[in-house]
ModelCIF file with pLDDT and N, C-alpha, C, O atoms, coordinates in Angstrom:
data_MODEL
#
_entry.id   MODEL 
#
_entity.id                         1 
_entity.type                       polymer 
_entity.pdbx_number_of_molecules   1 
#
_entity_poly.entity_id                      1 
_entity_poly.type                           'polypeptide(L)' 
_entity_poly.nstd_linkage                   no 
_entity_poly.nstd_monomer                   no 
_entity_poly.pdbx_seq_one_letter_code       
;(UNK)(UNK)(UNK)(UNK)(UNK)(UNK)(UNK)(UNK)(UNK)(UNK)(UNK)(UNK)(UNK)(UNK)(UNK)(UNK)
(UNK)(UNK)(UNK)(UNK)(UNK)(UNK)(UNK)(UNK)(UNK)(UNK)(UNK)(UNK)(UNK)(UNK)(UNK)(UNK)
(UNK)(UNK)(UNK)(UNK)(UNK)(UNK)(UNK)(UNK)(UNK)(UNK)(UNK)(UNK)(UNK)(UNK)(UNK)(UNK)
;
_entity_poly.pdbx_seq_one_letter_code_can   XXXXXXXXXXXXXXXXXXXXXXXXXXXXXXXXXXXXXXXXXXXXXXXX 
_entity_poly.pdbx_strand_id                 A 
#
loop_
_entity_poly_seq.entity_id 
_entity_poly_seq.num 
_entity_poly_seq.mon_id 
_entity_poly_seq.hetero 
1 1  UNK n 
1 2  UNK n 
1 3  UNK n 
1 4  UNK n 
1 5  UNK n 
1 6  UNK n 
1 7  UNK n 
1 8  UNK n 
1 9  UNK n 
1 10 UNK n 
1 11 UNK n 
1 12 UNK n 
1 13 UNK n 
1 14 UNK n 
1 15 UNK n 
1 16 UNK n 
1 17 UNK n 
1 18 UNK n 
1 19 UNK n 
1 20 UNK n 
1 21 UNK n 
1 22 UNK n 
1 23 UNK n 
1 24 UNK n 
1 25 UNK n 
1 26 UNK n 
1 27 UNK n 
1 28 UNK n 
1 29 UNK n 
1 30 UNK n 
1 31 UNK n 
1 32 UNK n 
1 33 UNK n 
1 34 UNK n 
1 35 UNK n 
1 36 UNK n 
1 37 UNK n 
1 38 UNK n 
1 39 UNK n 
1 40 UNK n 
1 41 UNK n 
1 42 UNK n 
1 43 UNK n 
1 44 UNK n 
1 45 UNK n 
1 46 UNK n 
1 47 UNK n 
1 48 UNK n 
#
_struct_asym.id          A 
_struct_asym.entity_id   1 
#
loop_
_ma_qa_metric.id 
_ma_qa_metric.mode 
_ma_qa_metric.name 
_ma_qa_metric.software_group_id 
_ma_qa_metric.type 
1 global pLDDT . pLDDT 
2 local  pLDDT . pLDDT 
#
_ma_qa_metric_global.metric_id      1 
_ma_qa_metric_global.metric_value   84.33 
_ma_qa_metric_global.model_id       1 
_ma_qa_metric_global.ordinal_id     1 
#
loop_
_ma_qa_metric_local.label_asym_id 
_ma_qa_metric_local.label_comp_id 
_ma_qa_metric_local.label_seq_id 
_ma_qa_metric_local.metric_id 
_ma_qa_metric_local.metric_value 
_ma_qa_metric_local.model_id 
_ma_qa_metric_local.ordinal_id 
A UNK 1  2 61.00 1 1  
A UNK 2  2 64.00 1 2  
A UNK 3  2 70.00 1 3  
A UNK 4  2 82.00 1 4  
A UNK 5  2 85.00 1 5  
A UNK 6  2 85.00 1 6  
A UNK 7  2 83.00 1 7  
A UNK 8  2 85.00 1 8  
A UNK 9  2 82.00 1 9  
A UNK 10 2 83.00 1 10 
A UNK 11 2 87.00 1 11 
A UNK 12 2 88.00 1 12 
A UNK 13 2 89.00 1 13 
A UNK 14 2 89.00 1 14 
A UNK 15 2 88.00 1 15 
A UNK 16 2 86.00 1 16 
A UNK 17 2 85.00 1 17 
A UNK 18 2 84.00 1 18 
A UNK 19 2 81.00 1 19 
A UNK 20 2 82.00 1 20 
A UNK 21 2 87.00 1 21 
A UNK 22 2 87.00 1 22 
A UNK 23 2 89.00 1 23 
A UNK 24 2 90.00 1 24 
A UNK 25 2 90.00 1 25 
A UNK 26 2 89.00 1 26 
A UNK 27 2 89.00 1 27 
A UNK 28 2 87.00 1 28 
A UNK 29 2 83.00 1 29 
A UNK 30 2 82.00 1 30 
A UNK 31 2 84.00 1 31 
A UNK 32 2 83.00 1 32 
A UNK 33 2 84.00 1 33 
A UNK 34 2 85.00 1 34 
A UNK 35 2 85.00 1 35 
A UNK 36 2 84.00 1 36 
A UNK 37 2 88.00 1 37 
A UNK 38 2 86.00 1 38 
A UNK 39 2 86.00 1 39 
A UNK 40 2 88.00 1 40 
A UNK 41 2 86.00 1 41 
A UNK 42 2 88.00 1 42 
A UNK 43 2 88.00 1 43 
A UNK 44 2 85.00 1 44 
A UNK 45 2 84.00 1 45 
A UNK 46 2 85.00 1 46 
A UNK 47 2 86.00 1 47 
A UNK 48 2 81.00 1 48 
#
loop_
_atom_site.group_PDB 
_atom_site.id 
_atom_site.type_symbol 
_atom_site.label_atom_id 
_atom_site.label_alt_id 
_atom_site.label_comp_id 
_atom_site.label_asym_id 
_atom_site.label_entity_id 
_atom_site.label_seq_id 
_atom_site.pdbx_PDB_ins_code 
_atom_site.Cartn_x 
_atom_site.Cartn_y 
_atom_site.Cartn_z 
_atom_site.occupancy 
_atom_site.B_iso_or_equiv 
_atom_site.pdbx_formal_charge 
_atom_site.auth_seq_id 
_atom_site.auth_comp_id 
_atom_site.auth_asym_id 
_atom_site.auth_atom_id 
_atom_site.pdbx_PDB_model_num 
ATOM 1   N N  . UNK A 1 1  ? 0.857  -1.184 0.000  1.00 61.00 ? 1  UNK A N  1 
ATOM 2   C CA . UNK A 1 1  ? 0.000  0.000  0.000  1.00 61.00 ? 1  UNK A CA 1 
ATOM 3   C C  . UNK A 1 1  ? 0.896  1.237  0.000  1.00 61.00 ? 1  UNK A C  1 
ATOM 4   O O  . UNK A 1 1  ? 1.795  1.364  0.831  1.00 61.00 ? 1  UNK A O  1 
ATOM 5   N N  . UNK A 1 2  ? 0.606  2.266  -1.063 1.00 64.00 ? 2  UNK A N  1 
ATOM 6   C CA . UNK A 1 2  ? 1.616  3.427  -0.851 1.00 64.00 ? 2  UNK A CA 1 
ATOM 7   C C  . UNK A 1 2  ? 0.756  4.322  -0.321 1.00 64.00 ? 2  UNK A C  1 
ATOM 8   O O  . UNK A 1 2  ? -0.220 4.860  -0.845 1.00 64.00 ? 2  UNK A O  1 
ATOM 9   N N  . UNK A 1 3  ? 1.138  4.419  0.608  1.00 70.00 ? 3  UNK A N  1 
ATOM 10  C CA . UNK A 1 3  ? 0.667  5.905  2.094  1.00 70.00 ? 3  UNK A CA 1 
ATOM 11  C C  . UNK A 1 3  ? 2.044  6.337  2.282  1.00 70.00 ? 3  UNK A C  1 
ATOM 12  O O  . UNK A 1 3  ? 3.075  5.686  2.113  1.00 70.00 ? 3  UNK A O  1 
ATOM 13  N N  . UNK A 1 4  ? 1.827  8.062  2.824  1.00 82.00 ? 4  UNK A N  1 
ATOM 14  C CA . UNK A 1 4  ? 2.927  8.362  3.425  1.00 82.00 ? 4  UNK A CA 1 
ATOM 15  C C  . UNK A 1 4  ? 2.846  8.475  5.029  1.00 82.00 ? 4  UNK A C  1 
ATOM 16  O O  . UNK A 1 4  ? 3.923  8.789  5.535  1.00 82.00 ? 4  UNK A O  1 
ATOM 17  N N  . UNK A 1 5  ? 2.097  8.339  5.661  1.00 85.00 ? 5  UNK A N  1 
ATOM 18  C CA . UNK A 1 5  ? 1.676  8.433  6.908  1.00 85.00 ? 5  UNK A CA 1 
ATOM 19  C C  . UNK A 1 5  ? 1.837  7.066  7.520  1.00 85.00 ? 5  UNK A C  1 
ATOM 20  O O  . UNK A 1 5  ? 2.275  6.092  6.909  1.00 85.00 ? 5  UNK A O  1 
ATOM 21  N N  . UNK A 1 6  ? 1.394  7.076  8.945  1.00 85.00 ? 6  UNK A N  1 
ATOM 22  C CA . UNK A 1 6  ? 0.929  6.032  9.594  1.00 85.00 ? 6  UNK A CA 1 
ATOM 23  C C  . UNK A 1 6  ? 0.724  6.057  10.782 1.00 85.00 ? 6  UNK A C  1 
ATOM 24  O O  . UNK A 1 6  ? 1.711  6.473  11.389 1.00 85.00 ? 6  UNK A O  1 
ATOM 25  N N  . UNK A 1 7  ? -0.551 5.669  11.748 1.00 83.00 ? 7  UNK A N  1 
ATOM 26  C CA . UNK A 1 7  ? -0.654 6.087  13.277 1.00 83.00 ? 7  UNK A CA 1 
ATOM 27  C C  . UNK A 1 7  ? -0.620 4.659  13.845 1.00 83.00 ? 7  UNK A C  1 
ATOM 28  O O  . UNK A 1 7  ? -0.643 3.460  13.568 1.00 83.00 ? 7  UNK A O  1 
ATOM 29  N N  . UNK A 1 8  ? -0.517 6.020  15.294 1.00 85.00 ? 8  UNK A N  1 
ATOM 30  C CA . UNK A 1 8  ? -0.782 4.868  16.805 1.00 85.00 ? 8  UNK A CA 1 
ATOM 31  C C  . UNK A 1 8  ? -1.871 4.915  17.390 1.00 85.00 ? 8  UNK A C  1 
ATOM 32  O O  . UNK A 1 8  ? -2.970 5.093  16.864 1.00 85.00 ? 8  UNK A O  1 
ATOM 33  N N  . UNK A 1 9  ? -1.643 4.765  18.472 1.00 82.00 ? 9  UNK A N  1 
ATOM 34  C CA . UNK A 1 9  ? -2.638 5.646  19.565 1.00 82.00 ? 9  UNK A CA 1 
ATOM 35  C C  . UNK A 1 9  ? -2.045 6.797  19.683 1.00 82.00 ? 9  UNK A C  1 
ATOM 36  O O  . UNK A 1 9  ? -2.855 7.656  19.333 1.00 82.00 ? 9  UNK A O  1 
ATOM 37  N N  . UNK A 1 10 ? -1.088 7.252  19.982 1.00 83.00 ? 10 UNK A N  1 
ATOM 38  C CA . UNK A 1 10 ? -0.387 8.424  20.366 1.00 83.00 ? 10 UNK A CA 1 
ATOM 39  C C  . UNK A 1 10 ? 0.368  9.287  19.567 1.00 83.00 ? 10 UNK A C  1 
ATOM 40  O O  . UNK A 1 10 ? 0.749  10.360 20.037 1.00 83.00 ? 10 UNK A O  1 
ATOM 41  N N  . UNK A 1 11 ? 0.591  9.013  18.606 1.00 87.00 ? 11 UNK A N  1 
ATOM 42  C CA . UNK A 1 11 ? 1.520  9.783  17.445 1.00 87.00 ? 11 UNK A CA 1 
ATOM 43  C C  . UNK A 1 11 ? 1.249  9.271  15.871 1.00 87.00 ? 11 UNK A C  1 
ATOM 44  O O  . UNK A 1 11 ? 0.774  8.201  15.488 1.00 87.00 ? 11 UNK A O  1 
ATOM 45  N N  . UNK A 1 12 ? 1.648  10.239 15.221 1.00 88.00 ? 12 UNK A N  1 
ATOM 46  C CA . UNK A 1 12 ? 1.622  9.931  13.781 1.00 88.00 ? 12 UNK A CA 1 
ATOM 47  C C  . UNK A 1 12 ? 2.958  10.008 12.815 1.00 88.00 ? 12 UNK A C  1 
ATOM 48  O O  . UNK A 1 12 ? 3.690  10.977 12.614 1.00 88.00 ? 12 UNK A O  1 
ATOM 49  N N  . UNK A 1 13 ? 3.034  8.696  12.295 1.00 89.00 ? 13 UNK A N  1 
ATOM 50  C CA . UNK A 1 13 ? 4.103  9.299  11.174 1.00 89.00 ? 13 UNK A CA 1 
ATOM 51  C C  . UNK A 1 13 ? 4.186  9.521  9.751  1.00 89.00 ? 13 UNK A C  1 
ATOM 52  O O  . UNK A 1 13 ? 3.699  8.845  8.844  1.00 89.00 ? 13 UNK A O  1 
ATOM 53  N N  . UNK A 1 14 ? 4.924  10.641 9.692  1.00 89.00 ? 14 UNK A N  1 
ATOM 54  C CA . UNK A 1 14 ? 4.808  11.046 7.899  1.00 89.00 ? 14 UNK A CA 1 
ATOM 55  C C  . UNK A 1 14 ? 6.126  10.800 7.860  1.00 89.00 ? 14 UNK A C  1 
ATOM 56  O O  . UNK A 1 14 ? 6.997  11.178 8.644  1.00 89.00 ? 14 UNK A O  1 
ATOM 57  N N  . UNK A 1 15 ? 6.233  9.985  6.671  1.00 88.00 ? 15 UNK A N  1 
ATOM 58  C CA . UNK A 1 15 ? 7.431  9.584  5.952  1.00 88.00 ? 15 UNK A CA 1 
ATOM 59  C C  . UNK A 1 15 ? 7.464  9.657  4.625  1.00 88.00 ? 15 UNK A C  1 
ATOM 60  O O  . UNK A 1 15 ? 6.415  9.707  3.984  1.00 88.00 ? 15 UNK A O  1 
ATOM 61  N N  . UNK A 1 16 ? 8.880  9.676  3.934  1.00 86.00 ? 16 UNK A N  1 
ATOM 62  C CA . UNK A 1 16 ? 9.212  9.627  2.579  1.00 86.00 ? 16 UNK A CA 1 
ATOM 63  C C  . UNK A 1 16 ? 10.248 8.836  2.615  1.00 86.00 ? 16 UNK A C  1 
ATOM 64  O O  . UNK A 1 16 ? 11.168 9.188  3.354  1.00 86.00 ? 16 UNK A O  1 
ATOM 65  N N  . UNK A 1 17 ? 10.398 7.519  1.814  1.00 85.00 ? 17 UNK A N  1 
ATOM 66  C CA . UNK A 1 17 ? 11.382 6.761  1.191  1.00 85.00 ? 17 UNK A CA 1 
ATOM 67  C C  . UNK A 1 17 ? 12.477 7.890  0.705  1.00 85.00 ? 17 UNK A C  1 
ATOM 68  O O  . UNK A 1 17 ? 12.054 9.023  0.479  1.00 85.00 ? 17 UNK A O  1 
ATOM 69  N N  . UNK A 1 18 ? 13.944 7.588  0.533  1.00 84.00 ? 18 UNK A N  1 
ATOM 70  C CA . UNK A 1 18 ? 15.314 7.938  0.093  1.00 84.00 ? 18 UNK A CA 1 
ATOM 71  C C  . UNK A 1 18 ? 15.843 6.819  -0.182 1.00 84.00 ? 18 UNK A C  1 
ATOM 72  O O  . UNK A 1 18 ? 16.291 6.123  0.729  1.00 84.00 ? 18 UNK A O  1 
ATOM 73  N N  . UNK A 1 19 ? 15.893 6.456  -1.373 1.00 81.00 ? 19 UNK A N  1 
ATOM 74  C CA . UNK A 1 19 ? 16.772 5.147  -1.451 1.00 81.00 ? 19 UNK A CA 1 
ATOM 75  C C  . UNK A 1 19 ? 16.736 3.878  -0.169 1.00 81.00 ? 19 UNK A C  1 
ATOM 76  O O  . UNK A 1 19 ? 15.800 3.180  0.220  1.00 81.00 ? 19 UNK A O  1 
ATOM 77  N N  . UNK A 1 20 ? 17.804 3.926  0.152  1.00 82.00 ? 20 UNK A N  1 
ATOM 78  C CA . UNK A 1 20 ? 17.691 3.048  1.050  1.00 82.00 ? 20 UNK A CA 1 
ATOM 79  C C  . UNK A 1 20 ? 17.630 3.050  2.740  1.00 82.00 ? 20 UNK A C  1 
ATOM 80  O O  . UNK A 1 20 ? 17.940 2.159  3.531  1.00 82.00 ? 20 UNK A O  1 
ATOM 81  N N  . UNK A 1 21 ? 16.893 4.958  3.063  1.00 87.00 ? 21 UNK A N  1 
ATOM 82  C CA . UNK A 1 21 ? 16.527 5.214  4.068  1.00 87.00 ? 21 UNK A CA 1 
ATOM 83  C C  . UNK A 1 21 ? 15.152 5.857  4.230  1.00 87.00 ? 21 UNK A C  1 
ATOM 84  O O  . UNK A 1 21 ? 14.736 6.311  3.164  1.00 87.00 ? 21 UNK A O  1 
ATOM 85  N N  . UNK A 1 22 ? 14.467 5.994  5.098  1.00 87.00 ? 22 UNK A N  1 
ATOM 86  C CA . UNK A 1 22 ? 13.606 6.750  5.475  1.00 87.00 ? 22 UNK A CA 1 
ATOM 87  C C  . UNK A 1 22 ? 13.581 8.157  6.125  1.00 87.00 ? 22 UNK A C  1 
ATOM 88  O O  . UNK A 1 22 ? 14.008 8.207  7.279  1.00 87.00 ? 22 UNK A O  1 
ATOM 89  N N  . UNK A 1 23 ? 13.039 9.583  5.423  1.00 89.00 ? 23 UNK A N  1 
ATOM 90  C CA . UNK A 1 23 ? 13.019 11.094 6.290  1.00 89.00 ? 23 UNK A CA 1 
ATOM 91  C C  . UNK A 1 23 ? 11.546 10.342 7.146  1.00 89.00 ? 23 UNK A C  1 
ATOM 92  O O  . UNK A 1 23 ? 10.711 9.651  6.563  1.00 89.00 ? 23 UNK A O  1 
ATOM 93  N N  . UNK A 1 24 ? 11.513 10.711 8.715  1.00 90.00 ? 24 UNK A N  1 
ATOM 94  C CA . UNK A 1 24 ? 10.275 10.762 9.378  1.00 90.00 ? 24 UNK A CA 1 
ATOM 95  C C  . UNK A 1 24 ? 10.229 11.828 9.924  1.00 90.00 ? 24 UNK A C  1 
ATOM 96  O O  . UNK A 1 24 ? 11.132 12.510 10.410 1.00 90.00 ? 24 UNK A O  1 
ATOM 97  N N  . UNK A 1 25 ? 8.898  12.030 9.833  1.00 90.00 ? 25 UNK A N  1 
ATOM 98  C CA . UNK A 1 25 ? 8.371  13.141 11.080 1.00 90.00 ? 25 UNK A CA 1 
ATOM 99  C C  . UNK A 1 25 ? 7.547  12.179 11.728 1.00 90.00 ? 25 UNK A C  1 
ATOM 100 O O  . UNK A 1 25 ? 7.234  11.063 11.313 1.00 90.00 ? 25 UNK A O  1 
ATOM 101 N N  . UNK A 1 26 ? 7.178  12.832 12.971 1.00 89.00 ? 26 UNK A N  1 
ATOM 102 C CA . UNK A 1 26 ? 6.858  12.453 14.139 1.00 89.00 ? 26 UNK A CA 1 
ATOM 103 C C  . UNK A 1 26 ? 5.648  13.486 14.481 1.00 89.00 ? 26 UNK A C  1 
ATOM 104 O O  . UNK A 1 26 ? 5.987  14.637 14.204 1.00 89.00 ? 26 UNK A O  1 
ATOM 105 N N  . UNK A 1 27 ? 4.697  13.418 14.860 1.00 89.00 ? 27 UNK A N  1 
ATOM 106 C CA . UNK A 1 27 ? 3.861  14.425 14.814 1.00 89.00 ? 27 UNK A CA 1 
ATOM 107 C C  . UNK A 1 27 ? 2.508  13.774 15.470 1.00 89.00 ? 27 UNK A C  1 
ATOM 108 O O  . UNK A 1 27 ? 2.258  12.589 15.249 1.00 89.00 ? 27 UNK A O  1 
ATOM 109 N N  . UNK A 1 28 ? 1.619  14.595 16.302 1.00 87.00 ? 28 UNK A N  1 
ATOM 110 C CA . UNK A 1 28 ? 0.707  14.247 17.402 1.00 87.00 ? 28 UNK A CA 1 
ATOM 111 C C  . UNK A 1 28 ? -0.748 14.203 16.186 1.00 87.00 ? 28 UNK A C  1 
ATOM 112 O O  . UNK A 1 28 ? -0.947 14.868 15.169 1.00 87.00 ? 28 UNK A O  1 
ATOM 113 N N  . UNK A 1 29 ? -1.254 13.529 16.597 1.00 83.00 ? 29 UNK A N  1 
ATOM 114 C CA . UNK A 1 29 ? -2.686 13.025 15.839 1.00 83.00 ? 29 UNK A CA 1 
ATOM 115 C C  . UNK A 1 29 ? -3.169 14.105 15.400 1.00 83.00 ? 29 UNK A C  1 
ATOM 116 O O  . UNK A 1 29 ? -3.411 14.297 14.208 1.00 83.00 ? 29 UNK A O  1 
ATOM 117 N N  . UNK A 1 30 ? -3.380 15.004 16.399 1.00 82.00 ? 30 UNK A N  1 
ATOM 118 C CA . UNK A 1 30 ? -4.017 15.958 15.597 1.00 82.00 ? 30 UNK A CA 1 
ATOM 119 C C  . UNK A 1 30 ? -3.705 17.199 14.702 1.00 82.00 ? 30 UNK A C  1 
ATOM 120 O O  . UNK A 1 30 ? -4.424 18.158 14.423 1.00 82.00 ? 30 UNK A O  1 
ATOM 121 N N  . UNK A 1 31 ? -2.552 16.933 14.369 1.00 84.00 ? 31 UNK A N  1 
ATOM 122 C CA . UNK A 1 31 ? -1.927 18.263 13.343 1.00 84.00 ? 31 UNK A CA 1 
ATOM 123 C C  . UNK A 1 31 ? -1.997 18.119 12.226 1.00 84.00 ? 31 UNK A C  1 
ATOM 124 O O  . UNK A 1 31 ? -1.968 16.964 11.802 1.00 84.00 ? 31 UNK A O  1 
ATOM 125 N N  . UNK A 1 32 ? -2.110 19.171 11.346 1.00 83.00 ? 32 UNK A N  1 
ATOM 126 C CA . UNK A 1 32 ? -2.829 19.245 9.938  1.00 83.00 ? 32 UNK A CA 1 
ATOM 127 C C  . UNK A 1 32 ? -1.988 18.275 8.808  1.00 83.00 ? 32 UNK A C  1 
ATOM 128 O O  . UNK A 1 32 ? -0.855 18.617 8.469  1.00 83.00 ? 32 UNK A O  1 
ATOM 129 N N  . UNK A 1 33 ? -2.453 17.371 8.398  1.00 84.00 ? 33 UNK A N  1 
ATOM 130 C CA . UNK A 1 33 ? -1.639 16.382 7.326  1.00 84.00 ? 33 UNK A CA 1 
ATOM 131 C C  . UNK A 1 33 ? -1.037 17.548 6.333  1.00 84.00 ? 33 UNK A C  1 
ATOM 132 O O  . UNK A 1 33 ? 0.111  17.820 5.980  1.00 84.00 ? 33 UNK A O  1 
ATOM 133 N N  . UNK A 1 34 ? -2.088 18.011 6.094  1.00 85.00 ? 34 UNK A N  1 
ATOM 134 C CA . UNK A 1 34 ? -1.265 18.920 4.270  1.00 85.00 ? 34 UNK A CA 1 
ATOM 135 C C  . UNK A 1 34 ? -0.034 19.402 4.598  1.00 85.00 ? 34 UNK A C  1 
ATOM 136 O O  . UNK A 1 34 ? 1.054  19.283 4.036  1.00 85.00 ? 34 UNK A O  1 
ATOM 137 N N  . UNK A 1 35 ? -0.492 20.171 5.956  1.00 85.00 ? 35 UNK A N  1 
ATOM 138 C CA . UNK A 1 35 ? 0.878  21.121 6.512  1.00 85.00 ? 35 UNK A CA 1 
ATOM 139 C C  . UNK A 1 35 ? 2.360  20.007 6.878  1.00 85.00 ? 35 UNK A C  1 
ATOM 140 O O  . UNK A 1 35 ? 3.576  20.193 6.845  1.00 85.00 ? 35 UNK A O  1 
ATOM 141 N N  . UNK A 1 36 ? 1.405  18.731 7.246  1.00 84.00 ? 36 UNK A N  1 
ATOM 142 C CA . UNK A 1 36 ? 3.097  17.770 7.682  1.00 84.00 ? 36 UNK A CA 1 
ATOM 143 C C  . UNK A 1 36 ? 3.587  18.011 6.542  1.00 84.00 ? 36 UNK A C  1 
ATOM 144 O O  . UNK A 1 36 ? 4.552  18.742 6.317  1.00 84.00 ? 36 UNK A O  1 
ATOM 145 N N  . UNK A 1 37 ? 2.443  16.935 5.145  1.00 88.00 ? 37 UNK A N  1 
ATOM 146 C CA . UNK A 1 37 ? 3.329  17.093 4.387  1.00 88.00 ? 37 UNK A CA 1 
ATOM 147 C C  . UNK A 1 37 ? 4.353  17.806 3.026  1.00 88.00 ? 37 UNK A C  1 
ATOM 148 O O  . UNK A 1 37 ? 5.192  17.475 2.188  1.00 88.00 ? 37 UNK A O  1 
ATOM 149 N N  . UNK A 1 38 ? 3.666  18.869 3.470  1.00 86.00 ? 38 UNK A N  1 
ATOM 150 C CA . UNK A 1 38 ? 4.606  20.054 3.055  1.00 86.00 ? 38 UNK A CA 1 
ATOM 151 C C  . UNK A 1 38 ? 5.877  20.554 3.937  1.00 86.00 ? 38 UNK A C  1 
ATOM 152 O O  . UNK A 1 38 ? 6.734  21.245 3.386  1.00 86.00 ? 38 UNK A O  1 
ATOM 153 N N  . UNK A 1 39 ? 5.960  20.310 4.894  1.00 86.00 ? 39 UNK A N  1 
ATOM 154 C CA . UNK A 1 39 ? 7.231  20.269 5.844  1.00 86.00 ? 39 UNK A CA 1 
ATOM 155 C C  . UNK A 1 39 ? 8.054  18.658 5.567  1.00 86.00 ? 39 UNK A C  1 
ATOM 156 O O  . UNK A 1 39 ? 9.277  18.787 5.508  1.00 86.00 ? 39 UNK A O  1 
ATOM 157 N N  . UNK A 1 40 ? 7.792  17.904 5.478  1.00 88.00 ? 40 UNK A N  1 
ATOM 158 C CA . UNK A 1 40 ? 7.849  16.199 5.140  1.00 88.00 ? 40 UNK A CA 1 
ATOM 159 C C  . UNK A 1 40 ? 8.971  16.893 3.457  1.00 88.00 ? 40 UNK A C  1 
ATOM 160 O O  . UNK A 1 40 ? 9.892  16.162 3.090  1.00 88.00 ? 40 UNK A O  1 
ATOM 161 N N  . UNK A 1 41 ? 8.767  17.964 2.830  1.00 86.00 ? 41 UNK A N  1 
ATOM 162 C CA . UNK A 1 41 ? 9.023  18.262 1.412  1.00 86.00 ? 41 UNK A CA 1 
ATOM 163 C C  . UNK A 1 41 ? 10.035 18.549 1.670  1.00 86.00 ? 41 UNK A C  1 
ATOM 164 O O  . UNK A 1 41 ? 11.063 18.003 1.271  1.00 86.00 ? 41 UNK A O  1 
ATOM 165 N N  . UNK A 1 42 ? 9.915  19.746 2.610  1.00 88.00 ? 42 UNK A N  1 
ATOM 166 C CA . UNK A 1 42 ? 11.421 20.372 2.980  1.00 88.00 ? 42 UNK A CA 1 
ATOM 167 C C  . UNK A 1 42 ? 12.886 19.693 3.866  1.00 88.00 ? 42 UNK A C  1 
ATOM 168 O O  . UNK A 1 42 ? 14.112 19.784 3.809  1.00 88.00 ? 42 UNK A O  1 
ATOM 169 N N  . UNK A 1 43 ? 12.111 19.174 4.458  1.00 88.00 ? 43 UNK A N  1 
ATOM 170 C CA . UNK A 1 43 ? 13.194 18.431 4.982  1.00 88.00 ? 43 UNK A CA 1 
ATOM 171 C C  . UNK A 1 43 ? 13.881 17.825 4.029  1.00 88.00 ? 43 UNK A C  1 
ATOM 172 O O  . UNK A 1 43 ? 15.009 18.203 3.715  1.00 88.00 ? 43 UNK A O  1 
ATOM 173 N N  . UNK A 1 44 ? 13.106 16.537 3.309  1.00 85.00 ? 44 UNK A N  1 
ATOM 174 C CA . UNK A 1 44 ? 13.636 15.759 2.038  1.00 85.00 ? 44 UNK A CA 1 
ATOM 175 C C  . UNK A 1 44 ? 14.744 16.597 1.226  1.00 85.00 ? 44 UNK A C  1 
ATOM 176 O O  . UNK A 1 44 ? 15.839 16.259 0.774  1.00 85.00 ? 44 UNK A O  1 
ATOM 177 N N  . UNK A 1 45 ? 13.857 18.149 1.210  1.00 84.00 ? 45 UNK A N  1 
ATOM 178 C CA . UNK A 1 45 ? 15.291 19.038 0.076  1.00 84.00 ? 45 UNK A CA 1 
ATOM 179 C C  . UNK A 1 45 ? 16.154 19.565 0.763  1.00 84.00 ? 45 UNK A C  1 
ATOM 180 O O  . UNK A 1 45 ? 16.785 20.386 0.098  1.00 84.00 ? 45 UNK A O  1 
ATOM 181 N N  . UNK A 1 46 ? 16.638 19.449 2.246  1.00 85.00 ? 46 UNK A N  1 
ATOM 182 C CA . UNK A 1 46 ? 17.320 19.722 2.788  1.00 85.00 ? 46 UNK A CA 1 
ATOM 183 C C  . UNK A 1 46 ? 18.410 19.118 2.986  1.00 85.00 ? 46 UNK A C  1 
ATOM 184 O O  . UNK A 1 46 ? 19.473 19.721 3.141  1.00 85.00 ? 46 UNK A O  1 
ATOM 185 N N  . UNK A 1 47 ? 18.246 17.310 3.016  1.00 86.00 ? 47 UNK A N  1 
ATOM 186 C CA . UNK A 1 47 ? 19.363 16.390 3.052  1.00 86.00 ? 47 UNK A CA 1 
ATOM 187 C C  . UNK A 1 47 ? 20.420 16.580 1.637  1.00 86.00 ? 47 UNK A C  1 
ATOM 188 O O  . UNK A 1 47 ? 21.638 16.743 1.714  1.00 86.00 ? 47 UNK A O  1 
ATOM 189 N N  . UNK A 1 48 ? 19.780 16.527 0.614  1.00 81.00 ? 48 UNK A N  1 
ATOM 190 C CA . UNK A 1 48 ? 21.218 16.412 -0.491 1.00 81.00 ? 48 UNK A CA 1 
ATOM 191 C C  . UNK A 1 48 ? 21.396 17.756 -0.367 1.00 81.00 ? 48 UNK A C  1 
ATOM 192 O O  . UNK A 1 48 ? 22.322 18.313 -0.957 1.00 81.00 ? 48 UNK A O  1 
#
């Protein structure tokens, strides 16, 4: 299944594949998805 997310009870994660690692955020249930993953973007263009 391709999702970029995924929850708990207690937290949520937004992720993006890199080759052969994963960028995560970490982020509480209730904060705005669009906004993760538009921050989820920047990070990604921050590593190379």
């Amino acid at each position: 299944k391709q999702h970029t997310f995924v929850e708990t009870e207690s937290v949520r994660y937004v992720y993006q594949p890199m080759e052969k690692l994963y960028m995560v955020l970490i982020t509480t249930k209730n904060s705005n998805i669009l906004e993760d993953l538009e921050t989820l973007r920047l990070f990604s263009r921050v590593i190379p």
